[in-house]
Protein backbone atom coordinates (compact mmCIF):
# COMPACT_ATOMS: atom_id res chain seq x y z
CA UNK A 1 -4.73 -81.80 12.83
CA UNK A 2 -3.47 -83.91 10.02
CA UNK A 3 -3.91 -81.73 7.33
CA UNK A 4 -1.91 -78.23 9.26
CA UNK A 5 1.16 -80.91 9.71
CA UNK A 6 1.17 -81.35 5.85
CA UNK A 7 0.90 -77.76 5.23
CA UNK A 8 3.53 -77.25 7.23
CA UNK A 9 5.64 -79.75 6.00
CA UNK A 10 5.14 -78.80 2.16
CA UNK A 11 4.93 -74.76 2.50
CA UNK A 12 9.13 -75.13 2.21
CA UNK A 13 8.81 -77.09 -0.52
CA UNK A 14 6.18 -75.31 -1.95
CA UNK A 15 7.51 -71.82 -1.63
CA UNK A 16 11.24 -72.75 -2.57
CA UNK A 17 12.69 -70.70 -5.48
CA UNK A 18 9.25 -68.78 -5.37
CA UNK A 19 10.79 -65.37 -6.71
CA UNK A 20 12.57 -66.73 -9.14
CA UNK A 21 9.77 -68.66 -10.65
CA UNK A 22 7.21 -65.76 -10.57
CA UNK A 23 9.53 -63.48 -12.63
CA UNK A 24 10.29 -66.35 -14.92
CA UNK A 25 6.42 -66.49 -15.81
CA UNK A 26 5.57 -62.26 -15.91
CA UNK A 27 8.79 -61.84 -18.28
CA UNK A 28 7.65 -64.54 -20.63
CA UNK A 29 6.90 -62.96 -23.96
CA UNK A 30 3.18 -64.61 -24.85
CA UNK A 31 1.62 -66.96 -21.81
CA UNK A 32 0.35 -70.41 -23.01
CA UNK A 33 -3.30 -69.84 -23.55
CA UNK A 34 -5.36 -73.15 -22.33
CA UNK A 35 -5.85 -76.52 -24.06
CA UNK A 36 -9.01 -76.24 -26.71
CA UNK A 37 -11.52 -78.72 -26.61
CA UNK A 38 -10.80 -81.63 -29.26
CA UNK A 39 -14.37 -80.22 -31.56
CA UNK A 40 -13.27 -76.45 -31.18
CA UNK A 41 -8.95 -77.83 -31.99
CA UNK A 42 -10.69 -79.37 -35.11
CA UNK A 43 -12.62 -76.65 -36.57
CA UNK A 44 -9.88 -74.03 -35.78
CA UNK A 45 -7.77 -76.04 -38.00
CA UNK A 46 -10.21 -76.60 -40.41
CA UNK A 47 -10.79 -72.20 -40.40
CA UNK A 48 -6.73 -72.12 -40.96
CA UNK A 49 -5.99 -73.94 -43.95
CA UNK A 50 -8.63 -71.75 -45.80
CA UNK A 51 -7.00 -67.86 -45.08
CA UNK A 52 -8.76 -66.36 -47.94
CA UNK A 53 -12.04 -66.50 -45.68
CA UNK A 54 -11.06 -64.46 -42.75
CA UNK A 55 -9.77 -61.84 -44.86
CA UNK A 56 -13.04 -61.37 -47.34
CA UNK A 57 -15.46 -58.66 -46.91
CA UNK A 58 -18.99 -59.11 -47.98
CA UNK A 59 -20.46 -56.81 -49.99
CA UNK A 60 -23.62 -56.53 -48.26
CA UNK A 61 -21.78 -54.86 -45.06
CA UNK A 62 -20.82 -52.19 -47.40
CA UNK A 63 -24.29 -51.76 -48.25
CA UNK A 64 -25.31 -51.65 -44.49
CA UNK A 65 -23.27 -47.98 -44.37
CA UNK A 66 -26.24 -46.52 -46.42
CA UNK A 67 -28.76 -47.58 -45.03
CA UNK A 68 -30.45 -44.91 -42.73
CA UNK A 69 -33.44 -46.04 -40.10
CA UNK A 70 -36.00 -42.62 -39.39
CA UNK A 71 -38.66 -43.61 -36.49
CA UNK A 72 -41.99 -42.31 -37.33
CA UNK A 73 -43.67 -42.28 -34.02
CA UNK A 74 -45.90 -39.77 -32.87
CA UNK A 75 -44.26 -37.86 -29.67
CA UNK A 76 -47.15 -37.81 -26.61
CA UNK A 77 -46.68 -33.86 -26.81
CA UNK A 78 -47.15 -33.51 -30.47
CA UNK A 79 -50.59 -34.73 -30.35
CA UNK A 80 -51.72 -31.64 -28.01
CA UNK A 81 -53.88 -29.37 -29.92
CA UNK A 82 -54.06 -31.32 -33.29
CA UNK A 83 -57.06 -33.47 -34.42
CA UNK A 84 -57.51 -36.54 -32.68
CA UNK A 85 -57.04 -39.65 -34.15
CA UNK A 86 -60.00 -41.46 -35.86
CA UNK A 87 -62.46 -43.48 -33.73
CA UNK A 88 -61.90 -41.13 -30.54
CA UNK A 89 -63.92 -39.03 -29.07
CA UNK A 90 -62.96 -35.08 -28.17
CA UNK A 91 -65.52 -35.07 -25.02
CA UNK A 92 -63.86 -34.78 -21.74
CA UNK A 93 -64.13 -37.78 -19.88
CA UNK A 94 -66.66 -37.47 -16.93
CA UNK A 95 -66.06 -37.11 -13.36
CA UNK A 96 -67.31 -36.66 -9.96
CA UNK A 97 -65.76 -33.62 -8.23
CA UNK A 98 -67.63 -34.35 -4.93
CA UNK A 99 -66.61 -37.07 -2.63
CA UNK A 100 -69.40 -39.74 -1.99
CA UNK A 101 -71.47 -40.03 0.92
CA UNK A 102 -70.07 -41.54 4.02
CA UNK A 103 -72.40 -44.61 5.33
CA UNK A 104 -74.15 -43.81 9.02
CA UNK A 105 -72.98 -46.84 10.37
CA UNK A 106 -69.33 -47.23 8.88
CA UNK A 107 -70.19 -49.95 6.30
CA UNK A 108 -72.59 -50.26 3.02
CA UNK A 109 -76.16 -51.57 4.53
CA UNK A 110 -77.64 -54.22 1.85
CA UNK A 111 -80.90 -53.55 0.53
CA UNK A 112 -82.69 -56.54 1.20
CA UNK A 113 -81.65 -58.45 4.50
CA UNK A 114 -82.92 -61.75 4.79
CA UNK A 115 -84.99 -63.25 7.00
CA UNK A 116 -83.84 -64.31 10.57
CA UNK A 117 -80.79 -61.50 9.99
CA UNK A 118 -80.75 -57.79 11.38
CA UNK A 119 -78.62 -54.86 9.93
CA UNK A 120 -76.75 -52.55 12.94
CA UNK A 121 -79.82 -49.75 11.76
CA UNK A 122 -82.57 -52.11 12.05
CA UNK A 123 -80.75 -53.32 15.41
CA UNK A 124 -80.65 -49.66 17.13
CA UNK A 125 -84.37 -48.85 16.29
CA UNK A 126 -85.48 -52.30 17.55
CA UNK A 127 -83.90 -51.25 21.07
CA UNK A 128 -84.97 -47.53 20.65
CA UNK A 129 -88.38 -48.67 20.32
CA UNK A 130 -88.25 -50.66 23.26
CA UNK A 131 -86.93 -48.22 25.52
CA UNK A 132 -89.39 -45.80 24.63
CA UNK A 133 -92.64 -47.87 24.31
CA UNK A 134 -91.93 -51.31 25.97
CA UNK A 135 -96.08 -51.97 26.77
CA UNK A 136 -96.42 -51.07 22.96
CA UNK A 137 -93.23 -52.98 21.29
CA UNK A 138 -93.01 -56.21 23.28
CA UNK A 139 -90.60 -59.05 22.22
CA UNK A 140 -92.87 -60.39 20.55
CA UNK A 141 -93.98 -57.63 18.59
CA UNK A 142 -90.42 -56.78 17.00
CA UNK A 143 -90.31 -60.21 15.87
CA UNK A 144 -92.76 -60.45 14.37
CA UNK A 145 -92.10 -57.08 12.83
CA UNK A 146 -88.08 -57.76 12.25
CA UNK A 147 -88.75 -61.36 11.58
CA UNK A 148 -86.34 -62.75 14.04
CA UNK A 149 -86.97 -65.07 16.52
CA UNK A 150 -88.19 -64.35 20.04
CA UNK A 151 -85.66 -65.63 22.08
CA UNK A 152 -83.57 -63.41 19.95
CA UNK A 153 -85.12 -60.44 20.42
CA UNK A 154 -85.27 -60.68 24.22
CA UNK A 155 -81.19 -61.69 24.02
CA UNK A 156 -80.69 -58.24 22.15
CA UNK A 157 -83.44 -56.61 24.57
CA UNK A 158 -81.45 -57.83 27.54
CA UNK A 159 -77.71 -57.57 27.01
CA UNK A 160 -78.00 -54.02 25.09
CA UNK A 161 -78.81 -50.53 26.06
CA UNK A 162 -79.35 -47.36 23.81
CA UNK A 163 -76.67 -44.38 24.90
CA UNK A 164 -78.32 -41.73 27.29
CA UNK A 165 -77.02 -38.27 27.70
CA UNK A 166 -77.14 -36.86 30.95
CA UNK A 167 -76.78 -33.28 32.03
CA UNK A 168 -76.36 -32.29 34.80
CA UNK A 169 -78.68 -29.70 35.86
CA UNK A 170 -77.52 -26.06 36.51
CA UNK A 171 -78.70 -24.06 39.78
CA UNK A 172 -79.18 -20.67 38.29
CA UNK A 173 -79.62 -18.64 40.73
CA UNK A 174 -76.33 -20.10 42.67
CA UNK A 175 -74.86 -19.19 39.51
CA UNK A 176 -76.11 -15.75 39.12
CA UNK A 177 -74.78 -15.38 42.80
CA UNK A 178 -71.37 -16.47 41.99
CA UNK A 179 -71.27 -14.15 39.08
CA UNK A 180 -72.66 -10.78 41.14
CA UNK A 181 -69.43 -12.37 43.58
CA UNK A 182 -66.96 -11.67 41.20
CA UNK A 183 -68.05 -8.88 40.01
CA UNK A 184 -68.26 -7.07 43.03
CA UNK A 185 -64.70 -8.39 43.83
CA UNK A 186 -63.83 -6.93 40.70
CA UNK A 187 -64.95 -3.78 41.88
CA UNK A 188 -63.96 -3.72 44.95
CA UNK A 189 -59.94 -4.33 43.37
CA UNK A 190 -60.39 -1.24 41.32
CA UNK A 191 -61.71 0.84 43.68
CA UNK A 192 -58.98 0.08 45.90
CA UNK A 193 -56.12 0.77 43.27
CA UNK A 194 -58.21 4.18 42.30
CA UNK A 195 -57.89 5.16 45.97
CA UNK A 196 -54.42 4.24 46.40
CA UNK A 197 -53.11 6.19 43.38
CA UNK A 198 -55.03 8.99 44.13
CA UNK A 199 -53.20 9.01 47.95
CA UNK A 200 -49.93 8.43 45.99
CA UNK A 201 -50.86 11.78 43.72
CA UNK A 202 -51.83 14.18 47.28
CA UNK A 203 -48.83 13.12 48.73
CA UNK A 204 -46.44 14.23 46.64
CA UNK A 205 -47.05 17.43 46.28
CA UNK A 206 -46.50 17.99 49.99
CA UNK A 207 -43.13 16.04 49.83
CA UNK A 208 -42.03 18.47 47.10
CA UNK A 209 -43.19 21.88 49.41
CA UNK A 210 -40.91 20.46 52.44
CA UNK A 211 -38.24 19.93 49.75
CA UNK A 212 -38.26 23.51 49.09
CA UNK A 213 -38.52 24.50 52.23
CA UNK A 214 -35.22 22.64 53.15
CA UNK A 215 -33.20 24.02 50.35
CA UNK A 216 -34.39 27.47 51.31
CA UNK A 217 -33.30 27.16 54.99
């Protein structure tokens, strides 16, 4: 609150002969440039009382007009049909136009799993092969062959299922009955419109003989 009293206390002051002063400082000839450091005052000086140096000319910057710089790079394009350089080879680099082989289970399988581990293959024909022959491949019998523990093996055996497929079966001759259905319905339809536009065709000749007759009478 202090401080917006001042200001408005000292903005008179401050802005009193304003114009005036601003004119008196854009129609001075040459503005004061700032103060120089004391070091940079000293050598200015020092440059001053010897004139003769600002106004020499080297003779090495004349020399610097004749000299001419020429690159001698070799452009990307130019080297396009020429002989290759030294130490490279003209053979076409190799490569594989096919895309590789997709892995059956979405990820590279190792080729040696260790013991006590299963890969997701391994896993799926453990459980086929218990679904299919469970007298034959027994818990016991896929650990030993898997080498995996037993209490493992019965874990997997009981918590996971192979995918079946069911479809449904088909009643064939219900569906060869449905089919003669439509089919006669189908026939039935067209005989219907054949019989209608053939009424539509004997009638109108008749309709055009009593037209006659009318126009005659």
């Amino acid at each position: 609150m202090g401080n917006r009293i001042a200001a408005f206390l000292l903005r008179p002051i401050r802005d009193f002969n304003v114009e005036n002063r601003a004119h008196r400082i854009i129609s001075s000839e040459k503005p004061k440039a700032a103060p120089r450091h004391p070091t940079e005052a000293k050598f200015a000086a020092k440059a001053a009382s010897v004139p003769e140096i600002l106004g020499e000319k080297p003779d090495h910057l004349e020399r610097l007009k004749g000299v001419k710089v020429v690159s001698s790079d070799v452009q990307p394009e130019e080297t396009q049909g020429t002989v290759p350089p030294a130490g490279k080879s003209t053979r076409p680099l190799p490569h594989i136009s096919k895309s590789p082989p997709q892995p059956e289970f979405g990820y590279h399988e190792p080729a040696v799993t260790p013991s006590g581990r299963i890969t997701l293959r391994h896993a799926t024909q453990m459980i086929s092969d218990a679904a299919m022959d469970p007298q034959k491949w027994s818990a016991e019998a896929l650990a030993m062959q898997f080498s995996l523990k037993k209490q493992d093996v019965e874990d997997i055996l009981k918590y996971f299922r192979v995918y079946k497929v069911h479809v449904p079966k088909v009643d064939l001759p219900l569906l060869g009955k449905q089919i003669l259905g439509i089919t006669s319905m189908r026939q039935m339809v067209s005989a219907g419109k054949s019989n209608e536009t053939r009424t539509n065709e004997s009638a109108s000749p008749a309709d055009s003989t009593s037209e006659k007759t009318k126009e005659k009478g």
